[in-house]
PDB file of N, CA and C in Angstrom:
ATOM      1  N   UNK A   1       0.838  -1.186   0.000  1.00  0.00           N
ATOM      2  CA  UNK A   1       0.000   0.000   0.000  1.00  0.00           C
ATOM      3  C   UNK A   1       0.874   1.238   0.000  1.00  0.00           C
ATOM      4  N   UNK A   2       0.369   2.446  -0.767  1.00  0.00           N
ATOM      5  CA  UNK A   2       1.190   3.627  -0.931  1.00  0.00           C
ATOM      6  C   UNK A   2       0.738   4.191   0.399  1.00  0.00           C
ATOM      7  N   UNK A   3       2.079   4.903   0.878  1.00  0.00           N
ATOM      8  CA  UNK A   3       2.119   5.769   2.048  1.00  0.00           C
ATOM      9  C   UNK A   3       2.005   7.410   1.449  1.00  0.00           C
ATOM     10  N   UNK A   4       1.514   8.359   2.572  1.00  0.00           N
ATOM     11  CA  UNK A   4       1.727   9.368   1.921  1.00  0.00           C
ATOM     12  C   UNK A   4       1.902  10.391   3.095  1.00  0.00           C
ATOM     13  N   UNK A   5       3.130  11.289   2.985  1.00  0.00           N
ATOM     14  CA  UNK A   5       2.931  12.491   4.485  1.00  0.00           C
ATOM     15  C   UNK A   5       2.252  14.042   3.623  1.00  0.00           C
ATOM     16  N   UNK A   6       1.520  14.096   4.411  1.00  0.00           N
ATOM     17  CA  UNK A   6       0.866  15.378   3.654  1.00  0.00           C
ATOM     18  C   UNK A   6       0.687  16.582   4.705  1.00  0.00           C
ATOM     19  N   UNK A   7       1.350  17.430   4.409  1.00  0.00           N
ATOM     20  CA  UNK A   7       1.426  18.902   5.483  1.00  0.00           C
ATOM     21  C   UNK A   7       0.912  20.282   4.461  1.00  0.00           C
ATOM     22  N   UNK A   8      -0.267  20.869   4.639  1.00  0.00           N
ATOM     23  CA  UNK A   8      -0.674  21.970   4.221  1.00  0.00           C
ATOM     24  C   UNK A   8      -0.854  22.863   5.032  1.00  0.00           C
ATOM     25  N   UNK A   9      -0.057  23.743   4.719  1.00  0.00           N
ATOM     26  CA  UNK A   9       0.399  25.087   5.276  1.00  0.00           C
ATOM     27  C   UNK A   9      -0.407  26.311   4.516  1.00  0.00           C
ATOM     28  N   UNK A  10      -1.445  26.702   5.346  1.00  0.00           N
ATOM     29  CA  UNK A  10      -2.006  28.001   4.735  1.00  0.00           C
ATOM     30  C   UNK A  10      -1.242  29.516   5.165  1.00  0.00           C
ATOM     31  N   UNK A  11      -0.722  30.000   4.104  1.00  0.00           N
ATOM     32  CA  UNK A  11      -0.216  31.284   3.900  1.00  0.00           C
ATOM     33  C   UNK A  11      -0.712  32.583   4.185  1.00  0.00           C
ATOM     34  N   UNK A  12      -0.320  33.490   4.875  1.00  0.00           N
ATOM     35  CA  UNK A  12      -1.479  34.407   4.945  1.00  0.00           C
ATOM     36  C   UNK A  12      -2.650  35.106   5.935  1.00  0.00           C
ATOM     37  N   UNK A  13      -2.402  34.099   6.984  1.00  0.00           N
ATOM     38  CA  UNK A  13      -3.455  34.107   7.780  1.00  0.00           C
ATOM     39  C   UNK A  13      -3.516  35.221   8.760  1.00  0.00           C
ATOM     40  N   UNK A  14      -4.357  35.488   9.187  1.00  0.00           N
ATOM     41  CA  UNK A  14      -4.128  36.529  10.815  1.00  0.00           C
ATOM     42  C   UNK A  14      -3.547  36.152  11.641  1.00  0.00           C
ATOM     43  N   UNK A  15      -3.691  34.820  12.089  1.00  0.00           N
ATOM     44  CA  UNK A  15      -2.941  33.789  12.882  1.00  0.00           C
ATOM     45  C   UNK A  15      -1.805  33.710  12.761  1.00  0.00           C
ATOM     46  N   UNK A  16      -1.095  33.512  13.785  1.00  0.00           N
ATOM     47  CA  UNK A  16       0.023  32.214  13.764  1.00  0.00           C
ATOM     48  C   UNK A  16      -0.366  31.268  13.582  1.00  0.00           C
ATOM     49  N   UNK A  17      -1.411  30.613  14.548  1.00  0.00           N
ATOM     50  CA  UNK A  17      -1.993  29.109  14.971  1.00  0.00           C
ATOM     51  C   UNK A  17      -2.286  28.850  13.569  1.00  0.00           C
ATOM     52  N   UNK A  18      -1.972  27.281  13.450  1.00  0.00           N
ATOM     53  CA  UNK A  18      -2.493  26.720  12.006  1.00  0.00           C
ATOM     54  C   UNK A  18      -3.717  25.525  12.589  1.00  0.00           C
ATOM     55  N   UNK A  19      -3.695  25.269  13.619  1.00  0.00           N
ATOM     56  CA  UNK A  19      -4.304  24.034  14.219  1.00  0.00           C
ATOM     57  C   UNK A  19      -6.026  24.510  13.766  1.00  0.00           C
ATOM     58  N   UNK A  20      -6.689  25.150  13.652  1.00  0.00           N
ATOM     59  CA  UNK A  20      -7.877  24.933  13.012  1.00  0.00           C
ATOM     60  C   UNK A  20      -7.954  24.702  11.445  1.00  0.00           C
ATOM     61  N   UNK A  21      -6.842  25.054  10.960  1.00  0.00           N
ATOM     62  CA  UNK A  21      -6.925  25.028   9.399  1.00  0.00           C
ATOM     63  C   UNK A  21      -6.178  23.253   9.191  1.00  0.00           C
ATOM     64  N   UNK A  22      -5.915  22.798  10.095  1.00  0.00           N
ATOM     65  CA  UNK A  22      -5.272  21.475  10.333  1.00  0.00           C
ATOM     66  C   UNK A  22      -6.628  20.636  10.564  1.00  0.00           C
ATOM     67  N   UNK A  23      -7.371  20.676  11.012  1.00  0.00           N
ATOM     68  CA  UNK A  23      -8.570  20.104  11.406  1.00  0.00           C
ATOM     69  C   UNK A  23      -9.475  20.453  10.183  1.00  0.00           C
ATOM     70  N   UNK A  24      -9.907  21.008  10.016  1.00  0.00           N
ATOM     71  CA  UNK A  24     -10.157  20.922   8.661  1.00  0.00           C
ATOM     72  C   UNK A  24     -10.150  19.763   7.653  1.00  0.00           C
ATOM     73  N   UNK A  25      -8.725  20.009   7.580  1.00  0.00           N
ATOM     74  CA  UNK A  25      -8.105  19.391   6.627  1.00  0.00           C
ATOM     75  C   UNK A  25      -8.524  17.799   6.951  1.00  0.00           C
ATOM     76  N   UNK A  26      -8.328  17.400   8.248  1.00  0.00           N
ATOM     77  CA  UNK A  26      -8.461  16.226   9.030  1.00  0.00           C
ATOM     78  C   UNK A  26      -9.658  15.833   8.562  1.00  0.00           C
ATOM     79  N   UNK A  27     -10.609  16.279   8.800  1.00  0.00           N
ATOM     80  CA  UNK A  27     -12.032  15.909   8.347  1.00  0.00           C
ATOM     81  C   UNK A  27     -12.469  15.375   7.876  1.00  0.00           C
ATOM     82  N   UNK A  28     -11.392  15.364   6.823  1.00  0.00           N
ATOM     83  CA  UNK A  28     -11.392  14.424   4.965  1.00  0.00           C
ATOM     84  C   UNK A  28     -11.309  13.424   6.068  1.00  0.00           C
ATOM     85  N   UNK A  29     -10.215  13.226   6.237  1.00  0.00           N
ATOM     86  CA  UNK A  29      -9.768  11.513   6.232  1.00  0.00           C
ATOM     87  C   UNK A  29     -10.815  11.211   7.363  1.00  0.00           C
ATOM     88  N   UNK A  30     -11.483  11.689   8.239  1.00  0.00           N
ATOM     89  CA  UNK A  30     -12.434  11.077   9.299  1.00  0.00           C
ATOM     90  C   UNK A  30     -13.642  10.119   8.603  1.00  0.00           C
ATOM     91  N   UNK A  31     -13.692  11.044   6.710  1.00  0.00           N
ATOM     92  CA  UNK A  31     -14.913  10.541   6.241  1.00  0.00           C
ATOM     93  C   UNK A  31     -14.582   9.281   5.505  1.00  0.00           C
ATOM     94  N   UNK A  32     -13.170   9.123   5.015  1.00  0.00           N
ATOM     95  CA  UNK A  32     -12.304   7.852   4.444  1.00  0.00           C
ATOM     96  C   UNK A  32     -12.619   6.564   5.086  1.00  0.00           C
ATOM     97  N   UNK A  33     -13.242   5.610   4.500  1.00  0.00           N
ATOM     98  CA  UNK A  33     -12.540   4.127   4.717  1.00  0.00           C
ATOM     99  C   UNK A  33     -11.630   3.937   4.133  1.00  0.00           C
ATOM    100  N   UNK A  34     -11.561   2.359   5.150  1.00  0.00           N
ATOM    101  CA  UNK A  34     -10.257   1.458   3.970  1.00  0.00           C
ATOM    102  C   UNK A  34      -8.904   2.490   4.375  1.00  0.00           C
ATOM    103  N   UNK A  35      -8.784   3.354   5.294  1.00  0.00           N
ATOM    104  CA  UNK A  35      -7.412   4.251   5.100  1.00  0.00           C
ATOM    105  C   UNK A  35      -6.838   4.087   6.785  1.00  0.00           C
ATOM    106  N   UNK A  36      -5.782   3.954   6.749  1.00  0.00           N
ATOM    107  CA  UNK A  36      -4.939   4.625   7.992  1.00  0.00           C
ATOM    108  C   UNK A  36      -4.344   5.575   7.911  1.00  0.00           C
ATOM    109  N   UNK A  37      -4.615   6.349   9.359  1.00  0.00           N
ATOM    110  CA  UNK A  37      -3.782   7.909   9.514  1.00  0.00           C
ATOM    111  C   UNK A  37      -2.579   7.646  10.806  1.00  0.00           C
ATOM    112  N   UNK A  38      -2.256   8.775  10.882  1.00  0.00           N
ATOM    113  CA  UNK A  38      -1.138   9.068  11.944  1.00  0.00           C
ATOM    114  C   UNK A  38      -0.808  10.372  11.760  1.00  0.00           C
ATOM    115  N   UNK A  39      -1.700  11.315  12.775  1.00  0.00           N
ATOM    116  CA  UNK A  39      -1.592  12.564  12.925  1.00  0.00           C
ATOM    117  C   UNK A  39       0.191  13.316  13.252  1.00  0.00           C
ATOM    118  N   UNK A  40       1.009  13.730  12.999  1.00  0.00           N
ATOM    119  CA  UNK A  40       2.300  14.308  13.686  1.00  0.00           C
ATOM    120  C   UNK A  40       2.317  15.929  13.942  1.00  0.00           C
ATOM    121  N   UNK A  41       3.112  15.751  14.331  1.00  0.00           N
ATOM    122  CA  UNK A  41       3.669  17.625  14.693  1.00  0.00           C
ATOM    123  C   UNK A  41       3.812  18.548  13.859  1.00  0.00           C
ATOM    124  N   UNK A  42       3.959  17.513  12.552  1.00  0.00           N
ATOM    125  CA  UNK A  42       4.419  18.145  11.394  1.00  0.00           C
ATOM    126  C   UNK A  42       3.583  17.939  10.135  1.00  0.00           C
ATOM    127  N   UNK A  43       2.505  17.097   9.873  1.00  0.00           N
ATOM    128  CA  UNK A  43       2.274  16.396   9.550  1.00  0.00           C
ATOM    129  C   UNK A  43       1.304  15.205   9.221  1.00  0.00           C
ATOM    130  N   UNK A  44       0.858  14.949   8.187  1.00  0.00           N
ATOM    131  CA  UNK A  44      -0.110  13.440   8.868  1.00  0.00           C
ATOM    132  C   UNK A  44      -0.243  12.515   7.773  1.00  0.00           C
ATOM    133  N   UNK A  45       0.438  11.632   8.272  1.00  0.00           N
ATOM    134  CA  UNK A  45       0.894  10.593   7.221  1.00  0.00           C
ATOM    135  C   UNK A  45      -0.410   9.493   7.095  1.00  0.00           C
ATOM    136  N   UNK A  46      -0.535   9.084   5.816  1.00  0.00           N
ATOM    137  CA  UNK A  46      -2.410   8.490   5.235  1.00  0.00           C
ATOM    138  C   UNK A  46      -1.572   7.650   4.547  1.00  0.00           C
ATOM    139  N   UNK A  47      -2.273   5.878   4.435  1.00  0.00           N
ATOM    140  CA  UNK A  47      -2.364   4.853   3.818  1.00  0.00           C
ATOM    141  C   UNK A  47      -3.235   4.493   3.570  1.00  0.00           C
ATOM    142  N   UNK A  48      -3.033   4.569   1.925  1.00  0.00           N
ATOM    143  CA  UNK A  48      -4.271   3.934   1.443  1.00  0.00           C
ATOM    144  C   UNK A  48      -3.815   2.336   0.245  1.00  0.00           C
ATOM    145  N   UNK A  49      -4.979   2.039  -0.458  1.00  0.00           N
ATOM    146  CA  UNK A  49      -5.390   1.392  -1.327  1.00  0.00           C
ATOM    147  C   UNK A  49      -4.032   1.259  -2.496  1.00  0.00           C
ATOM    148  N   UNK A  50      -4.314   2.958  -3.043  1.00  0.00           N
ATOM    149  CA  UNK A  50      -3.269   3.085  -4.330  1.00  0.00           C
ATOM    150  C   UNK A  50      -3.031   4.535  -4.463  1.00  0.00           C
ATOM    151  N   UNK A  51      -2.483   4.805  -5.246  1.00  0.00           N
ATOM    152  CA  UNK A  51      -1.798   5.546  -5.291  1.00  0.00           C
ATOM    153  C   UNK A  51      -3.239   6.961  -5.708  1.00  0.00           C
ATOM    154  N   UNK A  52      -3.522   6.481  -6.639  1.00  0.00           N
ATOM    155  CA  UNK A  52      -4.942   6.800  -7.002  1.00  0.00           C
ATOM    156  C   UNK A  52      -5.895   7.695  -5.889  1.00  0.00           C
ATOM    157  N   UNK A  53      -5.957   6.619  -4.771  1.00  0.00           N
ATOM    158  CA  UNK A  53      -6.802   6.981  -4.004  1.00  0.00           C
ATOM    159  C   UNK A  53      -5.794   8.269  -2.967  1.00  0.00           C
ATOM    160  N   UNK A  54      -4.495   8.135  -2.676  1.00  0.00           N
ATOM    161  CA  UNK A  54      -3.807   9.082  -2.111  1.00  0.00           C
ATOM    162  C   UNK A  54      -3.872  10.706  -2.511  1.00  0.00           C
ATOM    163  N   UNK A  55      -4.013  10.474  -3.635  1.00  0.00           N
ATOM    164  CA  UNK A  55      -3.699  11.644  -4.691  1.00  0.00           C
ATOM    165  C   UNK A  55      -5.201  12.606  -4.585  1.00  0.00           C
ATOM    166  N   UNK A  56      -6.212  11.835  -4.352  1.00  0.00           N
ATOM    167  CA  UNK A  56      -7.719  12.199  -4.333  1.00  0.00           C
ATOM    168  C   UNK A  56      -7.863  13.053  -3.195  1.00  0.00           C
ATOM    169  N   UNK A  57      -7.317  11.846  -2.184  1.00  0.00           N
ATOM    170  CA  UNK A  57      -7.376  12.354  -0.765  1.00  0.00           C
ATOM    171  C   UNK A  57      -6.482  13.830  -0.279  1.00  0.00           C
ATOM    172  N   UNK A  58      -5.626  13.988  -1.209  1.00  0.00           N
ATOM    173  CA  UNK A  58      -4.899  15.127  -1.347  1.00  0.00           C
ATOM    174  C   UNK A  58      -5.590  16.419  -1.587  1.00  0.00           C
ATOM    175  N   UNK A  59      -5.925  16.063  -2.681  1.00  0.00           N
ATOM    176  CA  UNK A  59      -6.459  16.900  -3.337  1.00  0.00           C
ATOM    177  C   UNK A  59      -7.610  17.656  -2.669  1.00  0.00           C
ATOM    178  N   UNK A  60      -8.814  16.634  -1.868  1.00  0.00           N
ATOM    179  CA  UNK A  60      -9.749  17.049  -1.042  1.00  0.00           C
ATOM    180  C   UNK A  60      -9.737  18.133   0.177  1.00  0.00           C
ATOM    181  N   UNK A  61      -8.203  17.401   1.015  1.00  0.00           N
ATOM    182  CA  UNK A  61      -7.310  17.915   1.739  1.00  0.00           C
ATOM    183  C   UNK A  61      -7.648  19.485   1.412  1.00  0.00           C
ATOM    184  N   UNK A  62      -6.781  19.747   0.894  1.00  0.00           N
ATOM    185  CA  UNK A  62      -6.332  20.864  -0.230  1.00  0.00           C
ATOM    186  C   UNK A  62      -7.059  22.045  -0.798  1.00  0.00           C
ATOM    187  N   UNK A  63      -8.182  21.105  -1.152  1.00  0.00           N
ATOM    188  CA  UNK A  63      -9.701  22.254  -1.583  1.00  0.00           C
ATOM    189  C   UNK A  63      -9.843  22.659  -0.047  1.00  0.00           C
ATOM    190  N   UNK A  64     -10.470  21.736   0.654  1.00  0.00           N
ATOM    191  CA  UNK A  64     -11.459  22.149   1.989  1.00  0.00           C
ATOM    192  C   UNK A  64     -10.722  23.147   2.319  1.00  0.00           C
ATOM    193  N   UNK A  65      -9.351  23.427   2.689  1.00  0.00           N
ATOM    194  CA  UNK A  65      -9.089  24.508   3.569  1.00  0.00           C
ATOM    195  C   UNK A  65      -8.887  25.423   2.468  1.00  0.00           C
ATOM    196  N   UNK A  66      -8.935  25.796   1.702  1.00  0.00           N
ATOM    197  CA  UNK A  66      -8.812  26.829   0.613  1.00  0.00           C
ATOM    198  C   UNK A  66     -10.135  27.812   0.779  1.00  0.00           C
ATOM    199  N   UNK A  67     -11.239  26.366   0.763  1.00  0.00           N
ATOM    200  CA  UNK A  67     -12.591  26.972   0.664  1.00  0.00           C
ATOM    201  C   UNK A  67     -13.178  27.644   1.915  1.00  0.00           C
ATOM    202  N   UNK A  68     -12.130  27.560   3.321  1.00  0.00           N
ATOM    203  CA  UNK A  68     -12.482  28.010   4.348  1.00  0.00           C
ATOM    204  C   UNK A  68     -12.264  29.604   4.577  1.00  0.00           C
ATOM    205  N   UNK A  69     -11.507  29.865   3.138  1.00  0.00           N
ATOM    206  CA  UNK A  69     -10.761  31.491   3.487  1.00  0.00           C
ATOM    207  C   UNK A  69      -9.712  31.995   2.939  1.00  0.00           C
ATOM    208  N   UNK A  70      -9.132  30.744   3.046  1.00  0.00           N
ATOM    209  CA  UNK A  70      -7.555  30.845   2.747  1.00  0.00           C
ATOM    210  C   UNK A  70      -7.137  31.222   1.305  1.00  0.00           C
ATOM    211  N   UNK A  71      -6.304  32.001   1.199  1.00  0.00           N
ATOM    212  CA  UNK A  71      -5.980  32.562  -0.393  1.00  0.00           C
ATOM    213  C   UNK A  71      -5.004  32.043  -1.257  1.00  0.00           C
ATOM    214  N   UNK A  72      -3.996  31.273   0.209  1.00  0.00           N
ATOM    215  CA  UNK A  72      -2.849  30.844  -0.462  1.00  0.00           C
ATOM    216  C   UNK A  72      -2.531  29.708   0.272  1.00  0.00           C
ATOM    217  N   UNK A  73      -2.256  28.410  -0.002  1.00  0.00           N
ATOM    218  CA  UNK A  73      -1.900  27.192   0.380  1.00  0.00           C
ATOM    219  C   UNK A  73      -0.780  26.708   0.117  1.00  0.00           C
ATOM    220  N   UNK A  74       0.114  26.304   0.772  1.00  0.00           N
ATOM    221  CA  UNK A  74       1.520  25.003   0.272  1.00  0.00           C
ATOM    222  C   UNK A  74       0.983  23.728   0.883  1.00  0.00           C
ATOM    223  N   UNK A  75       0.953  23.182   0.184  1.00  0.00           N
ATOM    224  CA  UNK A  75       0.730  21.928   0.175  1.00  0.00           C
ATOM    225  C   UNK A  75       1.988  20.708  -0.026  1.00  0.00           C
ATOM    226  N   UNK A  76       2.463  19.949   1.127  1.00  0.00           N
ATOM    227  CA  UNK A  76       3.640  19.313   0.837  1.00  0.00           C
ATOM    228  C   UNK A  76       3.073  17.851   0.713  1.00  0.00           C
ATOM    229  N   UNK A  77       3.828  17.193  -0.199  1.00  0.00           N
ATOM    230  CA  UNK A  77       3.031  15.969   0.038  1.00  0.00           C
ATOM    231  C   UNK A  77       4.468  14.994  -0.866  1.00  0.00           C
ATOM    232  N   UNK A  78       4.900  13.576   0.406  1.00  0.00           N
ATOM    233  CA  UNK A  78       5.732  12.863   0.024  1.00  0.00           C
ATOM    234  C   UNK A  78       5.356  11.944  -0.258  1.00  0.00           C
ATOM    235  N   UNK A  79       5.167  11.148  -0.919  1.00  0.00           N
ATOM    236  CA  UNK A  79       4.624   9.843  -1.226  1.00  0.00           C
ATOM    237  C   UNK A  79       5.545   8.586  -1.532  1.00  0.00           C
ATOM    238  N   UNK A  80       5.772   7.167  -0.986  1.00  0.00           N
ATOM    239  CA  UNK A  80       6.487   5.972  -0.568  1.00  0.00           C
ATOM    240  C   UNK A  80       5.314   4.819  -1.915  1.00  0.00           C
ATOM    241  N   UNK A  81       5.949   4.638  -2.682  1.00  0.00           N
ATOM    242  CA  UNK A  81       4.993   3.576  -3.207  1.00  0.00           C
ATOM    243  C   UNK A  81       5.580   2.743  -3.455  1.00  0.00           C
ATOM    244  N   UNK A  82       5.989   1.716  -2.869  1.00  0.00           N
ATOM    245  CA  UNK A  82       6.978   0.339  -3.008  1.00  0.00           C
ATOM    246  C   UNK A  82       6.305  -0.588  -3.685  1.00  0.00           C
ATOM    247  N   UNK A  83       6.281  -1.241  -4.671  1.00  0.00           N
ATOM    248  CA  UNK A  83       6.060  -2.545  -5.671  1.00  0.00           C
ATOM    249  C   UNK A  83       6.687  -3.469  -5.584  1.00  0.00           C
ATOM    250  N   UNK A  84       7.952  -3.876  -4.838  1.00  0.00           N
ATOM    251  CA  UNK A  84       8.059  -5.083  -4.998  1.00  0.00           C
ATOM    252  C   UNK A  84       7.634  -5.543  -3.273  1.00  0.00           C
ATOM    253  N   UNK A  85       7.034  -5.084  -2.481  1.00  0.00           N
ATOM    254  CA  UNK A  85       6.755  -5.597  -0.876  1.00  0.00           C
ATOM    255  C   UNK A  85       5.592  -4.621  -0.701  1.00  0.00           C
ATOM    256  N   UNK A  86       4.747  -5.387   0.478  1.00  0.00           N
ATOM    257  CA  UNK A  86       3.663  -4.901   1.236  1.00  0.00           C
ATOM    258  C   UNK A  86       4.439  -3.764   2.162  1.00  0.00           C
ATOM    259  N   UNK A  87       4.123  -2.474   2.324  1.00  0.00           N
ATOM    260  CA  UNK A  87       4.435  -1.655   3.590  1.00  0.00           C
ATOM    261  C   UNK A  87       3.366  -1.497   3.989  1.00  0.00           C
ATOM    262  N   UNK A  88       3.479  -0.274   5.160  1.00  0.00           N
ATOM    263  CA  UNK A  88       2.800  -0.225   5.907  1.00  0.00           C
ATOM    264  C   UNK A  88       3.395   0.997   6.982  1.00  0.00           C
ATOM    265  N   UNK A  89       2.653   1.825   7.411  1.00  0.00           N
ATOM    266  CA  UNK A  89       2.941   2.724   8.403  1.00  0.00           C
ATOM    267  C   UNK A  89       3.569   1.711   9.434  1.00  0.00           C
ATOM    268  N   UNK A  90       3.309   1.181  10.214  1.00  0.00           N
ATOM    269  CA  UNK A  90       3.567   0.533  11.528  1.00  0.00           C
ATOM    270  C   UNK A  90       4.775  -0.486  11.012  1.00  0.00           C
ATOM    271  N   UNK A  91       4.669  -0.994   9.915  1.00  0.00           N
ATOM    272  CA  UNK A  91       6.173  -1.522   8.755  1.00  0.00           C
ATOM    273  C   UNK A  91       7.312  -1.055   8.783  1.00  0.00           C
ATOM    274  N   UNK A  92       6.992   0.164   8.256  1.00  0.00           N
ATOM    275  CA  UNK A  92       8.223   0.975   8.498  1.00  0.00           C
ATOM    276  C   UNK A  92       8.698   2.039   9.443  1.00  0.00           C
ATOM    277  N   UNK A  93       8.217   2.039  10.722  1.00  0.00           N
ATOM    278  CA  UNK A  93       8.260   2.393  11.639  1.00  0.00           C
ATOM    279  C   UNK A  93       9.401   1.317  12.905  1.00  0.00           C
ATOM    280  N   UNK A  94       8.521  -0.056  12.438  1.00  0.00           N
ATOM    281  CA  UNK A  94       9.172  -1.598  13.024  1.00  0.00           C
ATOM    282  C   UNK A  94      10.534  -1.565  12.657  1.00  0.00           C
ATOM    283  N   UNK A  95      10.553  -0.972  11.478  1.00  0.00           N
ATOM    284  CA  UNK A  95      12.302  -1.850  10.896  1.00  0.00           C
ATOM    285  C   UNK A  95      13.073  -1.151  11.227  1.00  0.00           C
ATOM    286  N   UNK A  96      12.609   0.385  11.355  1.00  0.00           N
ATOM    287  CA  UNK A  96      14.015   1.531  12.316  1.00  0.00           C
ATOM    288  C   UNK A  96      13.688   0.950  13.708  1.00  0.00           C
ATOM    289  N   UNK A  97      13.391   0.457  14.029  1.00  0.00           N
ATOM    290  CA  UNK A  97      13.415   0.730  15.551  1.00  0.00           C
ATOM    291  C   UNK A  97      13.931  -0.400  15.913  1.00  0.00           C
ATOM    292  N   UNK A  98      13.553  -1.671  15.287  1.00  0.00           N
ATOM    293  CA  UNK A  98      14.536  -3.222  14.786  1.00  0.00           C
ATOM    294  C   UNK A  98      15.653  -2.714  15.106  1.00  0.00           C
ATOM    295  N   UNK A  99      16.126  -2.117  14.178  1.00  0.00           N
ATOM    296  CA  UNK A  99      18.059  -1.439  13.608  1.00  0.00           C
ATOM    297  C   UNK A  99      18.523  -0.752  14.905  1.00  0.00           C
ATOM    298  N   UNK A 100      17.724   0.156  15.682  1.00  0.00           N
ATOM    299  CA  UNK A 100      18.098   0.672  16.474  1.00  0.00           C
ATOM    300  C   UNK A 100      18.555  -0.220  17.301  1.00  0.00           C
ATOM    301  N   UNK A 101      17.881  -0.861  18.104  1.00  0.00           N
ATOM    302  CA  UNK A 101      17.757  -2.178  19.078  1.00  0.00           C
ATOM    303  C   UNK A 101      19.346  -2.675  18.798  1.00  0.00           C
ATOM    304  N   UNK A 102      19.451  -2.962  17.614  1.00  0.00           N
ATOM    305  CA  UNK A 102      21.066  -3.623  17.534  1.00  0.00           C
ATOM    306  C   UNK A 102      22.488  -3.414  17.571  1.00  0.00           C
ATOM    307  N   UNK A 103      21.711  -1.855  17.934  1.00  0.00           N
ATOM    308  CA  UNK A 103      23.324  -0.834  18.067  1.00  0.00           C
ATOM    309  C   UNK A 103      23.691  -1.289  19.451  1.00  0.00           C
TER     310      UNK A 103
END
C-alpha cells in the first residue's frame, strides 16, 4: 500500500496558529474508509489502497481549507509507493526501531 505524508500550510493568515486550518483538513480523512492515519507535529501521514486513491485524498485535503478562506496554500506531500513488498505505516516504523535495538 502507498504511504503518503501530507502537510498543508495556509499562507497568509491573521494567525500564527495553524491548528484549526489542520482540522479541517483532518475531516477528509475522518470521512475515508479502507485508510490509515497518523496525525504528527508536522504532519499526517495516510495509507491507502493506491496511489490513485492518495492523490484524491490530497487533493480534497487541499480544496477544503482553501474553501475556508484561505488565499494561499503550500501543500507538501511525500509519497512511498513500493512494488516489490507490502508496507505499511507501523512496517516501516518496526524496521528503524529493529536497527536501532542492535546498536
Amino acid at each position: 500500500m502507498p504511504i503518503m505524508n501530507i502537510s498543508i500550510i495556509p499562507v497568509g493568515t491573521k494567525d500564527t496558529s495553524l491548528s484549526k486550518y489542520i482540522a479541517i483538513a483532518e475531516k477528509v480523512l475522518l470521512k475515508e474508509k479502507d485508510i490509515k492515519t497518523e496525525i504528527t507535529a508536522m504532519g499526517t501521514i495516510v495509507e491507502a489502497s493506491s496511489l490513485k486513491k492518495l492523490l484524491e485524498i490530497a487533493k480534497r485535503m487541499h480544496e477544503v481549507v482553501m474553501a475556508s478562506g484561505v488565499k494561499r496554500i503550500l501543500t507538501k506531500i511525500e509519497i512511498d509507493d513500493r512494488r516489490d513488498k507490502k508496507i505499511s505505516i507501523e512496517g516501516k516504523v518496526k524496521s528503524v526501531r529493529e536497527k536501532l535495538e542492535r546498536r
